[in-house]
C-alpha atoms as a PDB file:
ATOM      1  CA  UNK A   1      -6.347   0.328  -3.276  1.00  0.00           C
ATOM      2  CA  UNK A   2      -4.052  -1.905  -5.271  1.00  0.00           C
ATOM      3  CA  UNK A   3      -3.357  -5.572  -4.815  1.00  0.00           C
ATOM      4  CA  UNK A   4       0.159  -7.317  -3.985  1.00  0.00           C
ATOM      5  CA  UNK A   5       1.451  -9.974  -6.307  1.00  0.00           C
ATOM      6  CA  UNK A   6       1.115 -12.065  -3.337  1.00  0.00           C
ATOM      7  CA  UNK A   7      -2.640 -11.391  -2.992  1.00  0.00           C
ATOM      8  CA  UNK A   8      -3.347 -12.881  -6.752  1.00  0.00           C
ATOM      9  CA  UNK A   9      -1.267 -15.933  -6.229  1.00  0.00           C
ATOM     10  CA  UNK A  10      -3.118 -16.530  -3.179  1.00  0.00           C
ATOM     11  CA  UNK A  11      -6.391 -15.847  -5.273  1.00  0.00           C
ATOM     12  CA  UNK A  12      -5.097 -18.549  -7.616  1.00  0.00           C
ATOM     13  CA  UNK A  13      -3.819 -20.707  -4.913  1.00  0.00           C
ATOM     14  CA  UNK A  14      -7.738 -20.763  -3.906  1.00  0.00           C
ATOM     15  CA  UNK A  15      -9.365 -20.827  -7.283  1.00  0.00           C
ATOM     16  CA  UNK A  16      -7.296 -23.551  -9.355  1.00  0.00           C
ATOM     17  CA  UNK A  17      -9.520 -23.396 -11.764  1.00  0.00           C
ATOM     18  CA  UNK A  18      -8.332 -20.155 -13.066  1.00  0.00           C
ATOM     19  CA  UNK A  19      -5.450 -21.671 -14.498  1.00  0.00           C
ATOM     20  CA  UNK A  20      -7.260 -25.166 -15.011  1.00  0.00           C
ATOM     21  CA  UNK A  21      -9.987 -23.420 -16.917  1.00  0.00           C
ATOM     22  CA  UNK A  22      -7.740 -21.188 -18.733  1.00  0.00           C
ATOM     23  CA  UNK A  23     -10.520 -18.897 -17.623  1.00  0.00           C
ATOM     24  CA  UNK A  24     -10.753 -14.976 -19.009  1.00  0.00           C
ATOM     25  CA  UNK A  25     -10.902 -12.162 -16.520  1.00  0.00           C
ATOM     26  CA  UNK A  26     -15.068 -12.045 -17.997  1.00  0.00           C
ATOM     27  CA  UNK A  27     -15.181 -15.531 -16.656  1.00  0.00           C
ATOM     28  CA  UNK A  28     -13.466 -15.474 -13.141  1.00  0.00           C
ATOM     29  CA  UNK A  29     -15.994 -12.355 -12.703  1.00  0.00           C
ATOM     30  CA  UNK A  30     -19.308 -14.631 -13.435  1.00  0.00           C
ATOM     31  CA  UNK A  31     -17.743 -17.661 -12.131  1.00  0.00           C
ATOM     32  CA  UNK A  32     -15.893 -16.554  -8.632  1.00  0.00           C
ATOM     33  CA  UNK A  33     -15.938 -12.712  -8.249  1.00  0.00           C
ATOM     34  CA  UNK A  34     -19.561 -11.843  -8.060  1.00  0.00           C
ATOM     35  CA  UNK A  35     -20.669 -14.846  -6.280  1.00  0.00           C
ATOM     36  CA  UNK A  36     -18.295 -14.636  -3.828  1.00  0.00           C
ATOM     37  CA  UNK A  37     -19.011 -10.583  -3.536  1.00  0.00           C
ATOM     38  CA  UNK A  38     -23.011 -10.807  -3.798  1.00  0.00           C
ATOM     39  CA  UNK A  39     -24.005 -10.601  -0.112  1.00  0.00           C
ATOM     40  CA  UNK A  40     -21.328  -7.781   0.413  1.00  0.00           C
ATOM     41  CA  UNK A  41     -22.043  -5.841  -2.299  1.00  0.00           C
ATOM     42  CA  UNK A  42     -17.924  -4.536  -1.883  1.00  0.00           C
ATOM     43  CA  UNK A  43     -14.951  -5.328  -4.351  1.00  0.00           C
ATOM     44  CA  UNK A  44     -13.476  -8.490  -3.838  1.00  0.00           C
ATOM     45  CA  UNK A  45     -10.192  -6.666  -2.752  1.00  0.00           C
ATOM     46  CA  UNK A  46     -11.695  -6.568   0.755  1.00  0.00           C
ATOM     47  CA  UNK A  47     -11.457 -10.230   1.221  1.00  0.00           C
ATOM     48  CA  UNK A  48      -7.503  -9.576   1.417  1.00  0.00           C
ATOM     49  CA  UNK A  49      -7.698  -6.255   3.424  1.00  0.00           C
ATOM     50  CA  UNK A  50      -6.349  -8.132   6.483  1.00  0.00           C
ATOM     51  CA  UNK A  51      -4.240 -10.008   5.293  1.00  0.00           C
ATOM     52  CA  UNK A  52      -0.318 -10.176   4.182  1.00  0.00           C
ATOM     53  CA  UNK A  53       1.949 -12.518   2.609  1.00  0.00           C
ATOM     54  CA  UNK A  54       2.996 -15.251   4.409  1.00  0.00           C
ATOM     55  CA  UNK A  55       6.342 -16.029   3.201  1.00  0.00           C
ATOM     56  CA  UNK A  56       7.406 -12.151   3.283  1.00  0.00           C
ATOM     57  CA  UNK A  57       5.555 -10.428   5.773  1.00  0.00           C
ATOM     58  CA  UNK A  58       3.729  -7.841   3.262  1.00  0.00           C
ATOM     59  CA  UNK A  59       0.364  -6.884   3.368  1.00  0.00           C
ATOM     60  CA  UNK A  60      -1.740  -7.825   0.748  1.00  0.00           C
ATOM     61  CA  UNK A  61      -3.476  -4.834   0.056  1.00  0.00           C
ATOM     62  CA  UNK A  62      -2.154  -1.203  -0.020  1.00  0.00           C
ATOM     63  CA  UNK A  63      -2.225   1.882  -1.785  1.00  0.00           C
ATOM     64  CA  UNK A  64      -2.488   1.083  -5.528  1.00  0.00           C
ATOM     65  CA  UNK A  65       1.122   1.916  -7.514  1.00  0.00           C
ATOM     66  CA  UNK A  66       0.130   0.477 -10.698  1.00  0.00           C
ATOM     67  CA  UNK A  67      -2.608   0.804 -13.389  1.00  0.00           C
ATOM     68  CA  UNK A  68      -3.358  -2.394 -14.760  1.00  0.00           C
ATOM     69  CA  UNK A  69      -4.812  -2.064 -18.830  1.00  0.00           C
ATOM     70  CA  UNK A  70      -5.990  -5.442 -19.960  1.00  0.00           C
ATOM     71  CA  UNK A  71      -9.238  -6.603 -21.791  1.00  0.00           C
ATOM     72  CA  UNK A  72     -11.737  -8.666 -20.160  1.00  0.00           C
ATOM     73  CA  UNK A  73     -11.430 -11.319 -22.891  1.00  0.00           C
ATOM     74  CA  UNK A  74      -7.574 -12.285 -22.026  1.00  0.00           C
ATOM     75  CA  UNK A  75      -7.108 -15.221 -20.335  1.00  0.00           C
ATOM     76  CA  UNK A  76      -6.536 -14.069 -16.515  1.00  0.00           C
ATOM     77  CA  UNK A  77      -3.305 -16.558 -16.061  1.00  0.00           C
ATOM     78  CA  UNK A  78      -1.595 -15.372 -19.121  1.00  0.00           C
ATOM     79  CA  UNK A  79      -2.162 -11.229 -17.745  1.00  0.00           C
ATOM     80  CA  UNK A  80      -1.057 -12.529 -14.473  1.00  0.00           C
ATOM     81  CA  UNK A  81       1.605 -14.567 -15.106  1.00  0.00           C
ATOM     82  CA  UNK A  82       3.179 -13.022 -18.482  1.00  0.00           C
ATOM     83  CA  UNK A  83       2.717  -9.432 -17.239  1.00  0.00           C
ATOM     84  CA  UNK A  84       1.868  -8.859 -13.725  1.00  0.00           C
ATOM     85  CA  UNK A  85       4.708 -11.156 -12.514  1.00  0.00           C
ATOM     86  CA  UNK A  86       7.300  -9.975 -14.701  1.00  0.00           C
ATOM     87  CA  UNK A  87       6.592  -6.462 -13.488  1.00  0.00           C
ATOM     88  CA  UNK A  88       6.188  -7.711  -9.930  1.00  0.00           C
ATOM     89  CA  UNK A  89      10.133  -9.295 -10.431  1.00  0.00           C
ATOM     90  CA  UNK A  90      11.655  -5.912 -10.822  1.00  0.00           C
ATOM     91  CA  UNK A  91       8.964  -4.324  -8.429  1.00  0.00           C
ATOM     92  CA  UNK A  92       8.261  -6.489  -5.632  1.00  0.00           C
ATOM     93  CA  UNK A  93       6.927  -3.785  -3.741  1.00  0.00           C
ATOM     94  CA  UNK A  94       4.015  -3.077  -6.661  1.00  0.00           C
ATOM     95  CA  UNK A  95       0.679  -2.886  -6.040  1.00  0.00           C
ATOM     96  CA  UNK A  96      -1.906  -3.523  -9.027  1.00  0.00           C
ATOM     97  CA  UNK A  97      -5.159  -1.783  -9.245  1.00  0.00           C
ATOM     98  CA  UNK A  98      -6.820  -4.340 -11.167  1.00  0.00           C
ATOM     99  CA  UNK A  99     -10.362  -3.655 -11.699  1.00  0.00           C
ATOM    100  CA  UNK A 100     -11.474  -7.265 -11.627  1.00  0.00           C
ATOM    101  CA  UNK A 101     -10.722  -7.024  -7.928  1.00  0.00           C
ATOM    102  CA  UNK A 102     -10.898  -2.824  -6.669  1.00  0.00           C
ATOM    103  CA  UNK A 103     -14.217  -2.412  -8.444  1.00  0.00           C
ATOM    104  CA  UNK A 104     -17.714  -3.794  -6.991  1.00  0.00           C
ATOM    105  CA  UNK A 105     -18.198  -6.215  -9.849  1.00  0.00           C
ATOM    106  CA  UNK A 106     -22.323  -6.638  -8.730  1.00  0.00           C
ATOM    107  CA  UNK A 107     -22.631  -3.182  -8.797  1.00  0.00           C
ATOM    108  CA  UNK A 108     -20.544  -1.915 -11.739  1.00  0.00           C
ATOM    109  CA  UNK A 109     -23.956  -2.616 -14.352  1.00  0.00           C
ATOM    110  CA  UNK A 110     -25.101   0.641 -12.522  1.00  0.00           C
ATOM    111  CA  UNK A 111     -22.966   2.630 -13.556  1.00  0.00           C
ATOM    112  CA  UNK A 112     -22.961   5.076 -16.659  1.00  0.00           C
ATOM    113  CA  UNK A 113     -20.019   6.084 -18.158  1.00  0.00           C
ATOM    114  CA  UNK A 114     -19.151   9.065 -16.277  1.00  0.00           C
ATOM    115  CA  UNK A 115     -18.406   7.268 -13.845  1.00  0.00           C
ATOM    116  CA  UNK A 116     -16.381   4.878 -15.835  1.00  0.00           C
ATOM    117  CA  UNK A 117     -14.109   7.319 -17.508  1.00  0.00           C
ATOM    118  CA  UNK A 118     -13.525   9.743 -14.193  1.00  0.00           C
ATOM    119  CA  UNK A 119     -12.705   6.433 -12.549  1.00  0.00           C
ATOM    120  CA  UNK A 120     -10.040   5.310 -14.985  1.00  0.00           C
ATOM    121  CA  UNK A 121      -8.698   8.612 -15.785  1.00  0.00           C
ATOM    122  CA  UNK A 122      -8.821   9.773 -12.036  1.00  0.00           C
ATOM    123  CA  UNK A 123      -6.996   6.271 -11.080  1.00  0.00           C
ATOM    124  CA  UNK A 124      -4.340   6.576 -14.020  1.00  0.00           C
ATOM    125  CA  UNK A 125      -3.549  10.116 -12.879  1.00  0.00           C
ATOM    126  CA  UNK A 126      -3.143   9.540  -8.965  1.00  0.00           C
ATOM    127  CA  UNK A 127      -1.352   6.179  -9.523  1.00  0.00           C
ATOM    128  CA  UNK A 128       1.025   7.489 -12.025  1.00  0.00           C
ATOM    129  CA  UNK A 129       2.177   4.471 -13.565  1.00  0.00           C
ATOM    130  CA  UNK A 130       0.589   1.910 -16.039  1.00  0.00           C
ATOM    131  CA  UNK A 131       0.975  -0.994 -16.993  1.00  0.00           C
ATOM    132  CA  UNK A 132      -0.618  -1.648 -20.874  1.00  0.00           C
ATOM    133  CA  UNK A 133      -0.800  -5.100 -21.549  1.00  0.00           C
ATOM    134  CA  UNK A 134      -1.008  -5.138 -25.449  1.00  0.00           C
ATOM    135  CA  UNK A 135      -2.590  -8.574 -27.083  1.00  0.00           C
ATOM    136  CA  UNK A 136      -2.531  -9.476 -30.254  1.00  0.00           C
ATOM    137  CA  UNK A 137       0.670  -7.562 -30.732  1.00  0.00           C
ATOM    138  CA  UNK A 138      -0.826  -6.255 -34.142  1.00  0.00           C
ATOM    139  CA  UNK A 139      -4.213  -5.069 -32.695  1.00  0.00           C
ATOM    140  CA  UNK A 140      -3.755  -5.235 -29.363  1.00  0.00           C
ATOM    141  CA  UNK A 141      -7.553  -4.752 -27.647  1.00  0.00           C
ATOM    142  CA  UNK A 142      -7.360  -2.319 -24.977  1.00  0.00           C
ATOM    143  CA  UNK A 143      -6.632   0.827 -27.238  1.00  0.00           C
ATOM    144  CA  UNK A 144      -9.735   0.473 -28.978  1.00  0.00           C
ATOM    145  CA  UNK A 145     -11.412   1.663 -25.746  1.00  0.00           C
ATOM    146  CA  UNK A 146     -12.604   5.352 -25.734  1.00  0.00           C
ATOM    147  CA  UNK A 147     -11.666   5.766 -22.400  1.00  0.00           C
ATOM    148  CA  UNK A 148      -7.622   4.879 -23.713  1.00  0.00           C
ATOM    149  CA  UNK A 149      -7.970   8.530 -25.777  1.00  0.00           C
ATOM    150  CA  UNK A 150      -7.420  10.680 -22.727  1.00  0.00           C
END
């Protein structure tokens, strides 16, 4: 499952603090995601299952098109809005698997890293596309994850 551009602005429409807070994905997980996922126990992409954009008409939620590669100590608005929204402006029809929101965040502690590394490398390969953000430009984080060597 992937998230709509519309489904994150409406996650930031009801979490201000996001941007406010400058907060990093690590944060919005310990501050909004698993509190608002602890009774449920299910990724927080299920709170948008139903729903769809209200100014176009398009669900939120749908069959993931894009792998999203970030590290968890980015700040969430600057991955959003300097990456995800540019690539959302010359695909509006994209849909990000973003693991902040498709994984079970109270859950993912339990896992080893089997399941880690089939999961990415199973969702890079049946998505087909990725998009890498790269920060600092000179050492960018996310390649210095083993998982990045496949």
């Amino acid at each position: 499952m992937g998230m709509h551009i519309g489904a994150i602005r409406a996650f930031i429409q009801a979490n201000p603090q996001v941007v406010t807070e400058k907060l990093t994905t690590s944060g919005i997980n310990r501050e909004i995601v698993k509190p608002g996922t602890k009774h449920s126990m299910k990724p927080y992409i299920n709170k948008y299952l139903e729903m769809t954009d209200p100014d176009t008409g398009i669900p939120f939620v749908s069959t993931a098109t894009v792998f999203v590669s970030h590290a968890w100590k980015y700040k969430f608005y600057d991955v959003v809005f300097q990456v995800m929204e540019q690539h959302a402006s010359g695909n509006p029809s994209a849909y990000f698997w973003f693991d902040l929101f498709t994984n079970d965040q109270n859950s993912v502690t339990e896992k080893d890293f089997d399941w880690f590394s089939q999961t990415f490398k199973n969702g890079i390969r049946e998505i087909g596309q990725m998009l890498l953000v790269l920060s600092p430009w000179d050492d960018p984080l996310p390649l210095k994850r083993a998982w990045c060597l496949f």
